[in-house]
Protein backbone atom coordinates (compact mmCIF):
# COMPACT_ATOMS: atom_id res chain seq x y z
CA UNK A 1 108.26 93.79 123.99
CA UNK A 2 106.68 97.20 124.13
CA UNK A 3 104.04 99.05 126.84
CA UNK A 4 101.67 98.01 124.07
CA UNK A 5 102.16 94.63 123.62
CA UNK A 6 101.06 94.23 127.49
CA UNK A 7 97.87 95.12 126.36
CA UNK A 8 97.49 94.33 122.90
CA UNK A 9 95.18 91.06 124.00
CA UNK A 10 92.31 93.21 124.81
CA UNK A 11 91.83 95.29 121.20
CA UNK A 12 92.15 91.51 120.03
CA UNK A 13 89.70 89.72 118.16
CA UNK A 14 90.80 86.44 119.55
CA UNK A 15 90.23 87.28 122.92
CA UNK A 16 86.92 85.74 124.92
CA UNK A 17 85.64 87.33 128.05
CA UNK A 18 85.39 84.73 131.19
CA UNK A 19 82.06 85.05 133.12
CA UNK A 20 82.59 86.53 137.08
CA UNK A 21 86.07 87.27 135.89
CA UNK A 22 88.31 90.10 135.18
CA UNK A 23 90.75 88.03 133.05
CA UNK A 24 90.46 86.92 129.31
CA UNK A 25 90.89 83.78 127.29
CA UNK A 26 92.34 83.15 123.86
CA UNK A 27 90.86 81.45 121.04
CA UNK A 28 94.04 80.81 119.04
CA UNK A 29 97.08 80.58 121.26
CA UNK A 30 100.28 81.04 120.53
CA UNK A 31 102.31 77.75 121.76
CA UNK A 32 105.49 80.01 122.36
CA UNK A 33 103.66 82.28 124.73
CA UNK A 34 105.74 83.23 127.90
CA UNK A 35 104.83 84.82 130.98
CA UNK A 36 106.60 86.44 133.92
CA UNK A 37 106.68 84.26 137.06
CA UNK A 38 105.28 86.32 139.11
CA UNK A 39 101.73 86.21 137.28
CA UNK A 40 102.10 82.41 136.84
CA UNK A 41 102.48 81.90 140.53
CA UNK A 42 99.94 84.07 141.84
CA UNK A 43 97.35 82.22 138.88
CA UNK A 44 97.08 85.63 136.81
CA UNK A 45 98.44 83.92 134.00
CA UNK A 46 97.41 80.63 132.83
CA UNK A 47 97.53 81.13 129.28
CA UNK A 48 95.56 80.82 127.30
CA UNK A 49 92.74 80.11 129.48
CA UNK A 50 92.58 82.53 131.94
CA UNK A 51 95.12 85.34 132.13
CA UNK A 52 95.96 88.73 132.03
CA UNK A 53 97.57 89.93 129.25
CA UNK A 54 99.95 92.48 131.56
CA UNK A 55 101.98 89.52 132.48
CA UNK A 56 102.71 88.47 128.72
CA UNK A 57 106.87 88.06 128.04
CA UNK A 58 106.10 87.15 124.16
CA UNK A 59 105.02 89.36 121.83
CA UNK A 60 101.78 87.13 119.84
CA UNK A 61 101.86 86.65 116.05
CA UNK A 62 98.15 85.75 116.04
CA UNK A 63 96.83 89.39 117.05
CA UNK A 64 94.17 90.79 114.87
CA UNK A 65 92.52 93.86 115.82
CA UNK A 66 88.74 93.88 115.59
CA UNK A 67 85.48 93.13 118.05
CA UNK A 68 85.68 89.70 119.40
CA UNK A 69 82.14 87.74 117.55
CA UNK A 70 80.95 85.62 120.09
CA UNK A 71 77.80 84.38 118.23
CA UNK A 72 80.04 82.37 115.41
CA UNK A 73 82.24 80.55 117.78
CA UNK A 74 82.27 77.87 119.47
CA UNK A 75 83.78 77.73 122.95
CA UNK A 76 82.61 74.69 124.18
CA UNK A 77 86.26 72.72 124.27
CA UNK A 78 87.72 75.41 125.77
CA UNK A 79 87.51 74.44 129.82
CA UNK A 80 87.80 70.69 128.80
């Protein structure tokens, strides 16, 4: 996994901000997803709710570039 791929979450158009948080959610996961343990156990990565992308390990197949469009989806089952 490159430099980039630590990052690529945030040019994504996937991605979903979380309010009174610095971390992002993900509106189609990848169920392979891996993070470093050192994120998991601090709580900086609990993909794909609430993480930061920094600690990925997996590279994500579901990446599109483009402005996240908040008005056409529907988050509501997310935090259920």
């Amino acid at each position: 996994m490159s430099a980039n791929d630590e990052t690529d979450c945030w040019t994504c158009r996937h991605r979903y901000n979380i309010p009174n948080n610095a971390h992002i959610g993900c509106s189609s996961p990848n169920p392979d997803m891996q993070g470093k343990a050192y994120g998991k156990a601090n709580g900086w990565f609990e993909y794909p709710f609430c993480f930061d992308p920094v600690w990925k390990l997996t590279t994500c197949p579901h990446h599109e570039v483009g402005d996240p469009d908040y008005e056409l989806r529907d988050l509501t089952g997310v935090w259920k």
